[in-house]
N, C-alpha and C. Protein backbone atom coordinates (compact mmCIF):
# COMPACT_ATOMS: atom_id res chain seq x y z
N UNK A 1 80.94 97.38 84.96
CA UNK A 1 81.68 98.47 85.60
C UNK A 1 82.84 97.88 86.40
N UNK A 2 83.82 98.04 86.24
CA UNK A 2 85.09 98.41 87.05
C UNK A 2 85.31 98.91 88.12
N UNK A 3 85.22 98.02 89.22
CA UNK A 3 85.18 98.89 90.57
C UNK A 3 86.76 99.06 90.98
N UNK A 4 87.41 98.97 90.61
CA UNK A 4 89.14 98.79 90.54
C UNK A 4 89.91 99.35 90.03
N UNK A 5 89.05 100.28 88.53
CA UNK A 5 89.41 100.93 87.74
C UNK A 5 90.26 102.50 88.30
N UNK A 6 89.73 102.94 89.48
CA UNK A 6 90.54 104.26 90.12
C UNK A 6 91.50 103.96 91.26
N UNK A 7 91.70 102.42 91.32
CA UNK A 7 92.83 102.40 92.25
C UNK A 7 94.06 102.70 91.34
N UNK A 8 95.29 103.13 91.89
CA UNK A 8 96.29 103.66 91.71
C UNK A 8 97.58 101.95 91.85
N UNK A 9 97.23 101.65 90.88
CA UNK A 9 98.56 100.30 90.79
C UNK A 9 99.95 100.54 91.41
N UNK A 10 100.39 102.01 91.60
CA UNK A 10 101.56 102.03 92.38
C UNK A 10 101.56 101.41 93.90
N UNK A 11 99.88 101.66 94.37
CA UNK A 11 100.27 101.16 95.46
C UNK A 11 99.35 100.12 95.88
N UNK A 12 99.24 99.21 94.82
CA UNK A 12 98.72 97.80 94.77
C UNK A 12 99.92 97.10 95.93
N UNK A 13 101.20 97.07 95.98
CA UNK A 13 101.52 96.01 96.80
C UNK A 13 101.27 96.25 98.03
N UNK A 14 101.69 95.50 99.09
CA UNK A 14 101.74 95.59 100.26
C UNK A 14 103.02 96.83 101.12
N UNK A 15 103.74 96.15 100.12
CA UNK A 15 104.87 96.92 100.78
C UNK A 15 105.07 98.24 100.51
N UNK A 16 104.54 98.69 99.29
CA UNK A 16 104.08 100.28 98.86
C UNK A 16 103.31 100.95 99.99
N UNK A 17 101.96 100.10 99.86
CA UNK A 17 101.68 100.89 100.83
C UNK A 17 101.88 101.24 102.44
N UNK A 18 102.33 99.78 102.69
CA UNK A 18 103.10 100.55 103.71
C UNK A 18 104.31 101.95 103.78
N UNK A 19 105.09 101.53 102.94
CA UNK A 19 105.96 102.95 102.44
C UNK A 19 105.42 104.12 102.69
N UNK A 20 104.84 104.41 102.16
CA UNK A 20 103.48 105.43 101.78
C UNK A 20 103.04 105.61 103.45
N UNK A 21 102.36 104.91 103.73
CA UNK A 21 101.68 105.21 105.31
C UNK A 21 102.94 105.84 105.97
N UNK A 22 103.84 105.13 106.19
CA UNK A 22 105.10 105.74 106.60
C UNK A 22 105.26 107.20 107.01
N UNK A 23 105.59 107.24 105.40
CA UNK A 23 106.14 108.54 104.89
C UNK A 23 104.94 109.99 105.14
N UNK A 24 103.73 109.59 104.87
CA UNK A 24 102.60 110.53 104.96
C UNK A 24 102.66 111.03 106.56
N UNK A 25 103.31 109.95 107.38
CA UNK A 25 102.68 110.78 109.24
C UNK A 25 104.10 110.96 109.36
N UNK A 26 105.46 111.27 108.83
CA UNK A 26 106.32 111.60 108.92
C UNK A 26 107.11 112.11 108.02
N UNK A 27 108.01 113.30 108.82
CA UNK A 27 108.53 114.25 107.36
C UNK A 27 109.68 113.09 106.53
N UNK A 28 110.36 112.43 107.06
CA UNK A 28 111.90 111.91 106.85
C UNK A 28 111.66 110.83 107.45
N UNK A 29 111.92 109.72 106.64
CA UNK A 29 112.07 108.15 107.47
C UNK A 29 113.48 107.62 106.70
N UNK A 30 114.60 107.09 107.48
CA UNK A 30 115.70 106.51 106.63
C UNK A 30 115.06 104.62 106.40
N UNK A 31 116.10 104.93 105.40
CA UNK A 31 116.39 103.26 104.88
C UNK A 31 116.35 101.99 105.59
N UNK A 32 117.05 102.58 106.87
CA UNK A 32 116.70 101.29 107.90
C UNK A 32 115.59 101.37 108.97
N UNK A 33 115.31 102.58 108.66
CA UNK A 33 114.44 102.42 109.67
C UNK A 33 112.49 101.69 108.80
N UNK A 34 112.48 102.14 107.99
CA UNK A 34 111.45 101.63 106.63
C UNK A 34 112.17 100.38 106.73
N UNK A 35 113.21 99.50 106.43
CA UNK A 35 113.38 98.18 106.51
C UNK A 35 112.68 97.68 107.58
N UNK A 36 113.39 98.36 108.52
CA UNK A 36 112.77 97.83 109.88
C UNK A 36 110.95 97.81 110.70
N UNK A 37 110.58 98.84 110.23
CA UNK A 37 109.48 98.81 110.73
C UNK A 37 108.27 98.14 109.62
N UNK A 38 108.99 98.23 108.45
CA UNK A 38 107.90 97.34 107.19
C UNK A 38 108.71 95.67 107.19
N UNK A 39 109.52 95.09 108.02
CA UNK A 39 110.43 93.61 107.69
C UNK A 39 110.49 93.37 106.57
N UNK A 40 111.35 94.72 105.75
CA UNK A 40 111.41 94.16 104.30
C UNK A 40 113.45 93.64 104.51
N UNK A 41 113.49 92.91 103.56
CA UNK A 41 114.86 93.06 103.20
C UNK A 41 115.46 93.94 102.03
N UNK A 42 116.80 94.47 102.12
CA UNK A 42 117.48 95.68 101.24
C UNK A 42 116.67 95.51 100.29
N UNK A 43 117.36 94.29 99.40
CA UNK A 43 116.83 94.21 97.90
C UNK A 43 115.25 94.75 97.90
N UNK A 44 114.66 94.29 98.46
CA UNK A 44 112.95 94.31 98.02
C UNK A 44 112.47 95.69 98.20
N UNK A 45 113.10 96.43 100.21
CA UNK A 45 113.02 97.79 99.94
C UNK A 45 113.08 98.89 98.63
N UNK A 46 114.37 98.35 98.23
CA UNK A 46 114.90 99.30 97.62
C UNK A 46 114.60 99.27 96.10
N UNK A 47 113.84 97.81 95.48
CA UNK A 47 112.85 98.16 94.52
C UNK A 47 111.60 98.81 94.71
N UNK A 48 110.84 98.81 95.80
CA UNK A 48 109.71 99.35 95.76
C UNK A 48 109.94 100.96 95.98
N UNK A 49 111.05 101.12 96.98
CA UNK A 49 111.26 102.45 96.66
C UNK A 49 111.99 103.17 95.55
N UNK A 50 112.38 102.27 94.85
CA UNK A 50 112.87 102.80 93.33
C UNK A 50 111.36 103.03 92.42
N UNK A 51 110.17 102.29 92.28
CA UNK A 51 109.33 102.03 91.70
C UNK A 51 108.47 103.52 92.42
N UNK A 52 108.39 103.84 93.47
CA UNK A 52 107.91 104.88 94.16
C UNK A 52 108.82 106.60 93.66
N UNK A 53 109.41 106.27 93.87
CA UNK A 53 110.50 107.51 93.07
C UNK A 53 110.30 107.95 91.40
N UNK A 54 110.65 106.94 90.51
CA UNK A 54 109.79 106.81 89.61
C UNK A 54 108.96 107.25 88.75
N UNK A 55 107.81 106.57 90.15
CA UNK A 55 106.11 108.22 90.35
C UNK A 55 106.46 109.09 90.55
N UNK A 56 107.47 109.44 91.11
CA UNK A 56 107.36 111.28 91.79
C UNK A 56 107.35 111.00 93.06
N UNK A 57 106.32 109.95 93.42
CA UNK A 57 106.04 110.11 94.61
C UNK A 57 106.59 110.51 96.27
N UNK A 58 107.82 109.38 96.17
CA UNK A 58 108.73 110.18 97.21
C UNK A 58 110.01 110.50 96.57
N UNK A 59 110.92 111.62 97.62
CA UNK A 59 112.31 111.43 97.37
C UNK A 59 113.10 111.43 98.25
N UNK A 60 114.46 111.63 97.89
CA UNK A 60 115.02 111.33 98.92
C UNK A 60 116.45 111.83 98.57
N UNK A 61 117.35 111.63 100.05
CA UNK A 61 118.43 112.51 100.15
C UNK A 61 119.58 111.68 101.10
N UNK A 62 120.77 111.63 100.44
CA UNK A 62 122.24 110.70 100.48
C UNK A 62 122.84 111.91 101.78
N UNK A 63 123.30 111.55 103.32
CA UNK A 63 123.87 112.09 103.55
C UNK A 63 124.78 111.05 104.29
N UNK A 64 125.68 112.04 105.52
CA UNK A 64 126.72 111.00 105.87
C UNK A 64 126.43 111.56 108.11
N UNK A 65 125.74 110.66 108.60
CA UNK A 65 126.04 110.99 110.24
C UNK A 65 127.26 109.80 110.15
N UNK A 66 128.11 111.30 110.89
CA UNK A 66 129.58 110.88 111.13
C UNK A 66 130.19 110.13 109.89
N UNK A 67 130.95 108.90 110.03
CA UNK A 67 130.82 108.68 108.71
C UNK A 67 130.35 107.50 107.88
N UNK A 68 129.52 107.34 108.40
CA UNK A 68 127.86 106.50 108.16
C UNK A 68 127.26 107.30 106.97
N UNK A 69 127.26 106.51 105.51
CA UNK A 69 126.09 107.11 104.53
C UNK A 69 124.60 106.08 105.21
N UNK A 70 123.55 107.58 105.17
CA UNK A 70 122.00 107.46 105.61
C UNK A 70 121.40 108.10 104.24
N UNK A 71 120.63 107.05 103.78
CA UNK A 71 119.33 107.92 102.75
C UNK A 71 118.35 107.83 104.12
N UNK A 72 117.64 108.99 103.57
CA UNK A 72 116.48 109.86 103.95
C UNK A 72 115.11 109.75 102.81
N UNK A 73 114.39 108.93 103.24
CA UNK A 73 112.97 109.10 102.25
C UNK A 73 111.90 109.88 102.90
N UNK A 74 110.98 110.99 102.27
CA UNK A 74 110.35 111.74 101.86
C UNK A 74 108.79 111.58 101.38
N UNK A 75 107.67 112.01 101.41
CA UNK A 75 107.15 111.96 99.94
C UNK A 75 106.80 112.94 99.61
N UNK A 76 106.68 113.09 98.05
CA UNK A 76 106.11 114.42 97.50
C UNK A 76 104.91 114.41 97.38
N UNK A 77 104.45 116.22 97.26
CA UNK A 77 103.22 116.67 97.25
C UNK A 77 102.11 115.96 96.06
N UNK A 78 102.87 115.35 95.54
CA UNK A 78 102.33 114.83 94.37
C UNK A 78 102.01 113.32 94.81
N UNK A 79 103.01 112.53 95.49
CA UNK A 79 102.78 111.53 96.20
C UNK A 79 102.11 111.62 97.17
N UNK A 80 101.72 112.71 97.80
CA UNK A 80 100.57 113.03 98.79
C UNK A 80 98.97 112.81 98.23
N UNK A 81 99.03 113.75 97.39
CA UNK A 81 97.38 113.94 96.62
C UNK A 81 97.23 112.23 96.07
N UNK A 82 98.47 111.93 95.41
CA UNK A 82 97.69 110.40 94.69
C UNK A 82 97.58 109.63 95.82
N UNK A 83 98.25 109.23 97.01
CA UNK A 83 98.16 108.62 98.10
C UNK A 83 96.95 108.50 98.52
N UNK A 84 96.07 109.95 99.00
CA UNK A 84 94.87 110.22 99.27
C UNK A 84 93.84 109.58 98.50
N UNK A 85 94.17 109.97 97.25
CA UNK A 85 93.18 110.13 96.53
C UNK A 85 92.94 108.25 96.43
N UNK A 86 93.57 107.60 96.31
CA UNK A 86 93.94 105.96 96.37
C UNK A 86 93.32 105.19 97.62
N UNK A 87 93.42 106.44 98.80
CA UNK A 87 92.76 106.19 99.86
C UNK A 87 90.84 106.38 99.80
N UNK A 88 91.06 107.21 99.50
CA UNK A 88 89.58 107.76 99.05
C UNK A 88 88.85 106.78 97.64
N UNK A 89 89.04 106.02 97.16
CA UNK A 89 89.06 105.10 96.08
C UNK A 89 88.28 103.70 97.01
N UNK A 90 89.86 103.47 98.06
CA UNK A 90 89.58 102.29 98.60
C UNK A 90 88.34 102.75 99.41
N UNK A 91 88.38 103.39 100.48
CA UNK A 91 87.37 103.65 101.26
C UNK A 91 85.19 103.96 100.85
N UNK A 92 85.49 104.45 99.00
CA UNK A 92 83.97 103.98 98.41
C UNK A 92 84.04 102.51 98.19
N UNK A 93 85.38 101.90 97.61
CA UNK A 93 84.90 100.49 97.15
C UNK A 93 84.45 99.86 98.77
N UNK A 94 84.81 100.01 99.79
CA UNK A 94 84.67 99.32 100.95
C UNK A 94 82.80 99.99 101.48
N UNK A 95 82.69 100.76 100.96
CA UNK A 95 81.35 101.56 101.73
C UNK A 95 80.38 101.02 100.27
N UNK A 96 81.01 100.35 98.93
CA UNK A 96 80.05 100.18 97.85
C UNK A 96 79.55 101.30 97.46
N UNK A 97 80.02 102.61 97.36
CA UNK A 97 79.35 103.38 96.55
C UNK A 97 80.25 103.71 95.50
């Protein structure tokens, strides 16, 4: 048996799931601020949140404060339930049932 088999590989890395934690206790997190509070750099952010988008999971939105372009990341309802449900996965493999 496969105890590994219902984890959700999107959010096998580290830095996913941090993303994810993020985004779940908040409506809108920008680009730098997810750099900043996960110490990722651009490049690496911005594959995992390409790889997250993707899924469905989050999205996101190009605007301009003043005249500063800010993305805005999101996640969707769909990135919600698999999130959980990934959570709920880890939390039997950790209890062994």
């Amino acid at each position: 048996m496969n105890l590994l088999q219902n984890f959700n590989k999107a959010f096998e890395s580290k830095a996913r799931l941090g993303i994810m934690s993020v985004l779940m206790v908040n409506d809108e997190v920008s680009f730098n601020m997810l750099k900043e509070l996960l110490s990722l750099t651009d490049g690496n952010l911005a594959t995992h949140l390409r790889a997250l988008e993707e899924a469905s999971y989050i999205s996101f939105k190009k605007e301009f404060i003043g005249r500063k372009p800010s993305t805005v990341y999101s996640v969707t309802d769909e990135g919600k339930q698999a999130f959980n449900e990934h959570l709920n996965e880890l939390e039997k493999f950790i209890k062994g049932s």
